[in-house]
N, C-alpha and C. Protein backbone atom coordinates (compact mmCIF):
# COMPACT_ATOMS: atom_id res chain seq x y z
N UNK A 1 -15.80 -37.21 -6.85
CA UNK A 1 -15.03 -36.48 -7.82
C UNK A 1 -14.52 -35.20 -7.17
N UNK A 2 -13.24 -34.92 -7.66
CA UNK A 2 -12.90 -33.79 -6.62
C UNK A 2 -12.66 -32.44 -7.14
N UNK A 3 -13.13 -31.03 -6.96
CA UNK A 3 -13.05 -30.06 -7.83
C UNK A 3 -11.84 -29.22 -8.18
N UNK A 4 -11.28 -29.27 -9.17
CA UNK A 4 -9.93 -28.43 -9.56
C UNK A 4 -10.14 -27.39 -9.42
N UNK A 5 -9.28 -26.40 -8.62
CA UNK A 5 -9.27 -24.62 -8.94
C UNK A 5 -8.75 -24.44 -10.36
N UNK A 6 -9.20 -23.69 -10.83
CA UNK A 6 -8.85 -22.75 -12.17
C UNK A 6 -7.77 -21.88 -11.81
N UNK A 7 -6.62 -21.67 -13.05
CA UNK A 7 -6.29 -20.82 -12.17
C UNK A 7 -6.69 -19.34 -12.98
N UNK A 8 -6.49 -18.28 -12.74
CA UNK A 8 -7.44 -17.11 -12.74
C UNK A 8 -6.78 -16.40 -13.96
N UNK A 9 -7.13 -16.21 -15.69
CA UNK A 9 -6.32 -15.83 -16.19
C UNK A 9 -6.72 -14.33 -16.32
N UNK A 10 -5.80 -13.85 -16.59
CA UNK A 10 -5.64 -11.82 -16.79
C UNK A 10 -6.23 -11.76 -18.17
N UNK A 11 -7.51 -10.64 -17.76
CA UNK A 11 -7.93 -10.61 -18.77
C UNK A 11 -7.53 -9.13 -19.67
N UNK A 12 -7.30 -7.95 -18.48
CA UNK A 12 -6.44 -6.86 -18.90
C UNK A 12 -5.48 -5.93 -17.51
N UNK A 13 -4.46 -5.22 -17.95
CA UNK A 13 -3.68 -5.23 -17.38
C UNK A 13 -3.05 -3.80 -17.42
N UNK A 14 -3.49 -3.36 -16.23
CA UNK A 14 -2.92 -1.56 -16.76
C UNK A 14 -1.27 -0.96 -16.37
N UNK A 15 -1.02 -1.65 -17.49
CA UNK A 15 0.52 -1.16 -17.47
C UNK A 15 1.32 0.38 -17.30
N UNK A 16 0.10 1.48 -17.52
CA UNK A 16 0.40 2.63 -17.10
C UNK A 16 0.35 2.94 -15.98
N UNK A 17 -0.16 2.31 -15.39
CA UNK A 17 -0.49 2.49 -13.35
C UNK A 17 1.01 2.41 -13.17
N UNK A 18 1.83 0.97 -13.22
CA UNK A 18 3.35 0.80 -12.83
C UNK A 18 4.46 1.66 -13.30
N UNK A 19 4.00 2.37 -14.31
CA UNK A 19 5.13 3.71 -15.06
C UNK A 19 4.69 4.96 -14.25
N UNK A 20 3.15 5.38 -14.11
CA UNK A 20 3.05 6.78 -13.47
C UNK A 20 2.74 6.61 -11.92
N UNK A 21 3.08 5.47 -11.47
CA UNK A 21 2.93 5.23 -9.53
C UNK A 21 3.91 4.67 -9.14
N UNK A 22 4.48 4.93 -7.73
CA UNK A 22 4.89 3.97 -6.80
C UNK A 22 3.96 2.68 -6.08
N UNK A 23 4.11 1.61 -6.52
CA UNK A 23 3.11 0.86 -6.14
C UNK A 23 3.35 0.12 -5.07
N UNK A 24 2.17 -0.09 -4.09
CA UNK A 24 2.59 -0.56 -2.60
C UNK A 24 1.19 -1.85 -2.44
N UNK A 25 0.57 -1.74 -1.27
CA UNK A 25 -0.31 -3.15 -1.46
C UNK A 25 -1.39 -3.25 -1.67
N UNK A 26 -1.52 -4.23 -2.30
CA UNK A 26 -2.73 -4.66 -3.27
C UNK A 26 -3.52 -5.92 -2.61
N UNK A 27 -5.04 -5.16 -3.13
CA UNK A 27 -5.90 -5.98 -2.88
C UNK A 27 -6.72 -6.42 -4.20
N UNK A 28 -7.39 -7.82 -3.46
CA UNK A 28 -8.30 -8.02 -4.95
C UNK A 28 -9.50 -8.24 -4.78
N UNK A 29 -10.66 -7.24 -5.40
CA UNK A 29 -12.34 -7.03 -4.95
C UNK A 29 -12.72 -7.48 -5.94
N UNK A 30 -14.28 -8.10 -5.44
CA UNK A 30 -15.26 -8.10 -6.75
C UNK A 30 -15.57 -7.21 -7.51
N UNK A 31 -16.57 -7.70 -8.47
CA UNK A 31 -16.66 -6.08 -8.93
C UNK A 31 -18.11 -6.64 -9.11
N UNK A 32 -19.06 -5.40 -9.05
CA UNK A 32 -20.92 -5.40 -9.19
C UNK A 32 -20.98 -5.61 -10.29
N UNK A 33 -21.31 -6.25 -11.41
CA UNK A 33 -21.55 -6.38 -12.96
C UNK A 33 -22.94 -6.70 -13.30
N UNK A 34 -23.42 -6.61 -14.53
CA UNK A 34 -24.58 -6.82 -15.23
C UNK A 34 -23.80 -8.38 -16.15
N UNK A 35 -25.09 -8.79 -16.41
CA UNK A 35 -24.88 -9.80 -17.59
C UNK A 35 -24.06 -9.71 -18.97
N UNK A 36 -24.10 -8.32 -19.75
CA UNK A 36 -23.66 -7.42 -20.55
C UNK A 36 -22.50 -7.37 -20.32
N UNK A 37 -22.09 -6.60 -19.44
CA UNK A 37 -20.90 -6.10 -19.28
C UNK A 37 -20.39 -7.88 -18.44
N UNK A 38 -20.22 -8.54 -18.24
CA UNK A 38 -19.53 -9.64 -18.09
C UNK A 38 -19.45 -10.26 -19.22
N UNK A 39 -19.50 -10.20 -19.83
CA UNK A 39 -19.74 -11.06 -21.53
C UNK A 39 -19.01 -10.20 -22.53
N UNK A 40 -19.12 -8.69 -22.02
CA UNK A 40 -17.58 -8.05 -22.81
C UNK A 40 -16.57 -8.33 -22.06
N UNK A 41 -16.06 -8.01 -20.60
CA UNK A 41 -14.83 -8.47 -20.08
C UNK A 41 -14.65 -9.81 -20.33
N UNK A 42 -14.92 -10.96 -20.51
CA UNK A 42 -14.61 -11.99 -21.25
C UNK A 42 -14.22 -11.90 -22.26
N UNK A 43 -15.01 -11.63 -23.74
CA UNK A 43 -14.51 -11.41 -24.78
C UNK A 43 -13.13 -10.16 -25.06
N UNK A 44 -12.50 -9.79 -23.77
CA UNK A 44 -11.83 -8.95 -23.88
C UNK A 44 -11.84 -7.41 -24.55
N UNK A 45 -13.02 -7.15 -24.43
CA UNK A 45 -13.76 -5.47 -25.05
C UNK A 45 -13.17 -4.59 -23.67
N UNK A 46 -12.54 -4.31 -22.77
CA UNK A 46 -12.56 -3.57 -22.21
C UNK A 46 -11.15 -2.67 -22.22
N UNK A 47 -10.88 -1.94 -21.78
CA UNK A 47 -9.49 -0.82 -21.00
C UNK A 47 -9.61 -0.54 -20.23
N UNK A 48 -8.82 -1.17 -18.74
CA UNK A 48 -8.73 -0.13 -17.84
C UNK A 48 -7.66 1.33 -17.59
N UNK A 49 -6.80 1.50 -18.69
CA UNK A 49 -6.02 2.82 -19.08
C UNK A 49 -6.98 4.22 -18.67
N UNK A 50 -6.63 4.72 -18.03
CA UNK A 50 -7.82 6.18 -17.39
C UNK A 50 -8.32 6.08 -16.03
N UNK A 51 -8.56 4.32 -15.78
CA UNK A 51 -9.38 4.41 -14.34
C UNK A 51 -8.82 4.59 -13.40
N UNK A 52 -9.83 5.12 -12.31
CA UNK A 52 -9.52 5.06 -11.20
C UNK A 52 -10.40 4.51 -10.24
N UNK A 53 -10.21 4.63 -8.63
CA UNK A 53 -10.77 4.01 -7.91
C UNK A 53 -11.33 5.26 -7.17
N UNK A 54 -12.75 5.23 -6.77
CA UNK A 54 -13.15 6.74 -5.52
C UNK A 54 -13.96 5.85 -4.47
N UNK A 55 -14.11 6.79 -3.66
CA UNK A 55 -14.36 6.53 -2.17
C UNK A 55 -15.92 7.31 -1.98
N UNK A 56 -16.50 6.90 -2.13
CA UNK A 56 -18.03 7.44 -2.12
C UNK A 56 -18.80 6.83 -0.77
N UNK A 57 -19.40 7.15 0.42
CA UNK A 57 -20.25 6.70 1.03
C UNK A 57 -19.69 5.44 1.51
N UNK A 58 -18.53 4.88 1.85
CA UNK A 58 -18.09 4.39 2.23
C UNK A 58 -17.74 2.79 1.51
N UNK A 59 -17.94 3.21 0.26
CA UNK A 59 -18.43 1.98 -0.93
C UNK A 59 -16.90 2.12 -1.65
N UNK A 60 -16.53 1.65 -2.38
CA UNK A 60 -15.28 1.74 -3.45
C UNK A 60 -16.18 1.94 -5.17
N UNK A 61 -16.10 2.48 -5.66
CA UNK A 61 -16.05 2.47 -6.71
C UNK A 61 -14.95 2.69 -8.32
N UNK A 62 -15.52 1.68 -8.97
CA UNK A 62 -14.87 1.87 -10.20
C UNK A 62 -14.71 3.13 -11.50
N UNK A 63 -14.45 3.72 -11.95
CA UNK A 63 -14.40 5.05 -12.82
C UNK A 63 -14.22 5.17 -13.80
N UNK A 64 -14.59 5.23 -14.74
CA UNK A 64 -14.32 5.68 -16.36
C UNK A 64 -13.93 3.73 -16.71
N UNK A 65 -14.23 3.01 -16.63
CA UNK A 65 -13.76 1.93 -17.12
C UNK A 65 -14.45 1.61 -18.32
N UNK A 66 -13.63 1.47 -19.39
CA UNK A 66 -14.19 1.28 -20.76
C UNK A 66 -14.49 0.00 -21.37
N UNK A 67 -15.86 -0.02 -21.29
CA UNK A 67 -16.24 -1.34 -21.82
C UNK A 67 -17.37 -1.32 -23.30
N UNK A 68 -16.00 -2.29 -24.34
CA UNK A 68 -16.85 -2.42 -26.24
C UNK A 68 -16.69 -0.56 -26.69
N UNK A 69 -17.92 -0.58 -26.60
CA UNK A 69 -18.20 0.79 -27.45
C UNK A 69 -18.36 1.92 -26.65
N UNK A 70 -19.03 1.85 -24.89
CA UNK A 70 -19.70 2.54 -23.96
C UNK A 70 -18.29 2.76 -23.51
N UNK A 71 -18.14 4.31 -22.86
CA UNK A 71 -16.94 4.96 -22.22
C UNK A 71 -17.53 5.12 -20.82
N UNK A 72 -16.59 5.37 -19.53
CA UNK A 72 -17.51 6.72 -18.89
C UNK A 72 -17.95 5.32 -17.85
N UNK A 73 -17.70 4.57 -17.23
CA UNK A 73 -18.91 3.45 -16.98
C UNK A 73 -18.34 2.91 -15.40
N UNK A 74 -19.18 3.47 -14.82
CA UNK A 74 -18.95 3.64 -12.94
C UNK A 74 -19.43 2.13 -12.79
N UNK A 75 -18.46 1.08 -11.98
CA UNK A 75 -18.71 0.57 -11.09
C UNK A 75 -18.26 0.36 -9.56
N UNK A 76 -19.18 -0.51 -9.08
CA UNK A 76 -19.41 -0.74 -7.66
C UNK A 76 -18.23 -1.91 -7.52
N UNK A 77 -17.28 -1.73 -6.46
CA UNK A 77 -16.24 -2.55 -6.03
C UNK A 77 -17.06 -3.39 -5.06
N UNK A 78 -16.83 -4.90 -4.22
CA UNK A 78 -17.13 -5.54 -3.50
C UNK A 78 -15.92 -5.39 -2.36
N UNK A 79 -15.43 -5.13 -1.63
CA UNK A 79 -14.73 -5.26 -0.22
C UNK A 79 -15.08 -4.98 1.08
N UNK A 80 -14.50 -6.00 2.02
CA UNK A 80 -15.10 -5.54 2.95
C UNK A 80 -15.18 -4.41 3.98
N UNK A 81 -15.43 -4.25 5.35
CA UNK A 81 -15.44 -2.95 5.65
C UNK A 81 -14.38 -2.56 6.19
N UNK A 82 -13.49 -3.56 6.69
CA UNK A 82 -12.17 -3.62 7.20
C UNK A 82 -11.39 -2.71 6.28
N UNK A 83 -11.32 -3.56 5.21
CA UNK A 83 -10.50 -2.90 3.90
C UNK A 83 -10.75 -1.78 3.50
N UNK A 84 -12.08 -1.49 3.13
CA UNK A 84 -12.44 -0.43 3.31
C UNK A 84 -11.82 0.87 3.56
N UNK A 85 -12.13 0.60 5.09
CA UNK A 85 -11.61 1.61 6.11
C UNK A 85 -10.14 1.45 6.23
N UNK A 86 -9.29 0.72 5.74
CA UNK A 86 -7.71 1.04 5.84
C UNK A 86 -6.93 1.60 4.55
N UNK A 87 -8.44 1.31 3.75
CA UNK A 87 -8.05 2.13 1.87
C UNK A 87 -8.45 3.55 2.44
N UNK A 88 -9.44 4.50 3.20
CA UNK A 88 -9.56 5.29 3.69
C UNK A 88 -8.41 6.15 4.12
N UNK A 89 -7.82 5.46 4.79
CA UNK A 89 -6.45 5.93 6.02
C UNK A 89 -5.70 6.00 5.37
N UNK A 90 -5.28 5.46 4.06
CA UNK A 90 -4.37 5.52 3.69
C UNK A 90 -4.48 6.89 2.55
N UNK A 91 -5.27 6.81 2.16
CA UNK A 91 -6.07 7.85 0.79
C UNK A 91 -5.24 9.56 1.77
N UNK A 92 -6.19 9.58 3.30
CA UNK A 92 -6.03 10.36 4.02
C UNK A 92 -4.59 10.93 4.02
N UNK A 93 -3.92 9.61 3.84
CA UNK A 93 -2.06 10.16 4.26
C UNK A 93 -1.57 10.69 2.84
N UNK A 94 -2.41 10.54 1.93
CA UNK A 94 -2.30 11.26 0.33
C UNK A 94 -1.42 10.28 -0.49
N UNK A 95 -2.02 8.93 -0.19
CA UNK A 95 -1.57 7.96 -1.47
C UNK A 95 -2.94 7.71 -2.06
N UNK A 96 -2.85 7.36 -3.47
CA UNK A 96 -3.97 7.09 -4.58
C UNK A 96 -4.37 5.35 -4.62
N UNK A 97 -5.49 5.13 -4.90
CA UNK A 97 -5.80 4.02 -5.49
C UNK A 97 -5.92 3.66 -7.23
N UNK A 98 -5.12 2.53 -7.49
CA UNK A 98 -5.30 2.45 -9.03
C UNK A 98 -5.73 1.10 -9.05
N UNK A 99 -6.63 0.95 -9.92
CA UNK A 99 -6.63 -0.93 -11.07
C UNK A 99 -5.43 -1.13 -11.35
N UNK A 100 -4.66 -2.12 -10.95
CA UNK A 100 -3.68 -2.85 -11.88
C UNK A 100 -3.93 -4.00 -12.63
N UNK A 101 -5.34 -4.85 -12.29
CA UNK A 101 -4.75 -5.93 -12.81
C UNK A 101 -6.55 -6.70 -13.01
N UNK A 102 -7.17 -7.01 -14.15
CA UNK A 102 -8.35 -7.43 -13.85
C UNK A 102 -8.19 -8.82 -14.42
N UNK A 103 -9.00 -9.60 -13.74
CA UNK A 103 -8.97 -11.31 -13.91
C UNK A 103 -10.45 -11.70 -14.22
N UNK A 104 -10.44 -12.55 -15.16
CA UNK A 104 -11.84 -13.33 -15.40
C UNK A 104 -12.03 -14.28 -16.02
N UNK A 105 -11.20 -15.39 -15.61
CA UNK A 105 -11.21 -16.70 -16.11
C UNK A 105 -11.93 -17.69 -15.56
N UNK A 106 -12.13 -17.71 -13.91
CA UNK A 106 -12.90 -18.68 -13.67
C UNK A 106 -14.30 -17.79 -13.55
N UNK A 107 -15.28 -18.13 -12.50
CA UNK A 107 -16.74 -17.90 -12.73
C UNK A 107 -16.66 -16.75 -12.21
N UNK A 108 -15.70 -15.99 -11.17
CA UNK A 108 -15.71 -15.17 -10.96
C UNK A 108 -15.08 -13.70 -11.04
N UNK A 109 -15.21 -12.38 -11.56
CA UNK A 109 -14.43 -11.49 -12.16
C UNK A 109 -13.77 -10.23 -11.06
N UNK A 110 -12.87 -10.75 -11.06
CA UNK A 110 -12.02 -10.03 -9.83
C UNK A 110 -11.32 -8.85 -10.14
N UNK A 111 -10.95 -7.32 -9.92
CA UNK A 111 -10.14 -6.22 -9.94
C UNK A 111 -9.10 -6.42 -8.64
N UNK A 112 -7.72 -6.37 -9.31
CA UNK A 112 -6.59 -6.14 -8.44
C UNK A 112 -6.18 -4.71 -8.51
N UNK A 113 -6.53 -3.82 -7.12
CA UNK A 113 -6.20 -2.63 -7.09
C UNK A 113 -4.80 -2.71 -6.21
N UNK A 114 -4.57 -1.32 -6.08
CA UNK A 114 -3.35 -1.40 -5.33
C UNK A 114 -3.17 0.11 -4.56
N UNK A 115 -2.58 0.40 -3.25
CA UNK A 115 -2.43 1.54 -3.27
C UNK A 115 -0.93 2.51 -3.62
N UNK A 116 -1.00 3.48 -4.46
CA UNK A 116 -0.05 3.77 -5.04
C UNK A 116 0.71 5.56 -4.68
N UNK A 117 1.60 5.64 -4.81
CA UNK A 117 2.12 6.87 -4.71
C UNK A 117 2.38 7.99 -6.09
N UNK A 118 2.35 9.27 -6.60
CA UNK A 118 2.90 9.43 -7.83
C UNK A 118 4.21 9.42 -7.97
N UNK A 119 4.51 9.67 -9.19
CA UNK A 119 6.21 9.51 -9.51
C UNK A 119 6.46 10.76 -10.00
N UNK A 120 7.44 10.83 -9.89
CA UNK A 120 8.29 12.39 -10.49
C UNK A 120 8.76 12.22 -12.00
N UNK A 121 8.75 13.19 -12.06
CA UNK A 121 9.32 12.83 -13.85
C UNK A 121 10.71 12.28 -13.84
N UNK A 122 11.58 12.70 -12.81
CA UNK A 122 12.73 12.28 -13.05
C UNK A 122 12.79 10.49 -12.99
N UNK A 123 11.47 10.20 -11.61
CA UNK A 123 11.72 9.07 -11.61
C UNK A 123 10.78 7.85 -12.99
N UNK A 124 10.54 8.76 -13.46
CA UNK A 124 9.57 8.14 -14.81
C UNK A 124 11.46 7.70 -15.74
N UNK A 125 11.92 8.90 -16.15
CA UNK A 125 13.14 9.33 -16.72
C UNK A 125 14.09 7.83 -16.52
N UNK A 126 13.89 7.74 -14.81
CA UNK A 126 14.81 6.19 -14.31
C UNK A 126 14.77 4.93 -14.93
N UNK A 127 12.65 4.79 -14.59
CA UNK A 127 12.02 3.79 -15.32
C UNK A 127 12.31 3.58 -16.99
N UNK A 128 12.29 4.23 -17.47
CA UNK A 128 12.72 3.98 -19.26
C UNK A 128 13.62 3.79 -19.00
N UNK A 129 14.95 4.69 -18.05
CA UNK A 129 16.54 4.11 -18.62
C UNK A 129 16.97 2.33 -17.85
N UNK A 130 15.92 2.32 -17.08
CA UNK A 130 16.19 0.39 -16.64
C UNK A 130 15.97 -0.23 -17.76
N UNK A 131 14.66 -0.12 -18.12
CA UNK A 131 13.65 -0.87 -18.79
C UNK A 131 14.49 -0.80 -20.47
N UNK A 132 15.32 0.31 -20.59
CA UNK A 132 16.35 0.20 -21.91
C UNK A 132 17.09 -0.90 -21.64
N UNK A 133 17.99 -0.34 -20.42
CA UNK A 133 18.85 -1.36 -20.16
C UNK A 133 18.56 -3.20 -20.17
N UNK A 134 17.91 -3.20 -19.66
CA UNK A 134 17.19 -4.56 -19.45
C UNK A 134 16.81 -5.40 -20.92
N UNK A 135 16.43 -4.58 -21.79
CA UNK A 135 16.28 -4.78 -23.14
C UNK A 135 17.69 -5.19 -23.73
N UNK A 136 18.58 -4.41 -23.71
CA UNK A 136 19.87 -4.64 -24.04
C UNK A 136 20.99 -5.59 -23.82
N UNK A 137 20.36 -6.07 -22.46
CA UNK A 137 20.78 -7.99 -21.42
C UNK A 137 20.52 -8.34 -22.06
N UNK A 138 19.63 -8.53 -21.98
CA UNK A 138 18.58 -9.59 -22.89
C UNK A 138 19.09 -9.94 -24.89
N UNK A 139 19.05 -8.62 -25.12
CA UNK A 139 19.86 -9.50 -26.70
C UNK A 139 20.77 -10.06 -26.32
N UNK A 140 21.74 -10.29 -25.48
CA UNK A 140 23.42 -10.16 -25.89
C UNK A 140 23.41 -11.90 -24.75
């Protein structure tokens, strides 16, 4: 019998990362979880809106990620040391790390980070006047 991949559905999706960053490349880590907290990101109890990613001891960690009722809730990223160390170098040249994208459909619960730049207001200003426009194709 032969085993089908799943394919990986989005379980949440931080749409404010792509309005307040320039976004460049992305990786996708495990993440350290308890029993608990995997059983809310399934049932879809979480937000990643607020988080971020820090660089502690050479580890990645997760930040303020809100899971059910509990705020405030640090986890441990899985990557390796390679990656690591080129999320480092890059941090160094003064780009940010954000969550964009968390998955947990098959057995395993994956964070798609990315490394990102900020945006200017003007270029926020740009983003709404596409994203009007684009709206406005679209009826007609």
């Amino acid at each position: 019998m032969k085993k089908t991949k799943k394919a990986q559905s989005q379980v949440s999706v931080n749409r404010r990362a792509s309005f307040d960053y320039h976004l460049g490349d992305k990786l996708i880590c495990g993440m350290a979880l308890s029993g608990p907290e995997v059983r809310l990101i399934r049932d879809h109890h979480l937000q990643l809106k607020g988080s971020f990613i820090t660089l502690k001891n050479n580890e990645l960690w997760l930040n303020n990620l809100t899971l059910g009722a509990e705020t405030a809730r640090n986890i441990k990223l899985l990557a390796t040391k390679k990656q690591i160390l080129s999320l480092q170098k890059s941090k160094l040249l003064g780009n940010t790390i954000v969550p964009t994208k968390l998955f947990g459909g098959s057995r395993y619960i994956k964070l798609e980070i990315a490394l990102a730049s900020g945006k200017k207001k003007y270029d926020k200003r740009l983003s709404i006047k596409h994203r009007d426009l684009d709206r406005e194709r679209q009826k007609y």
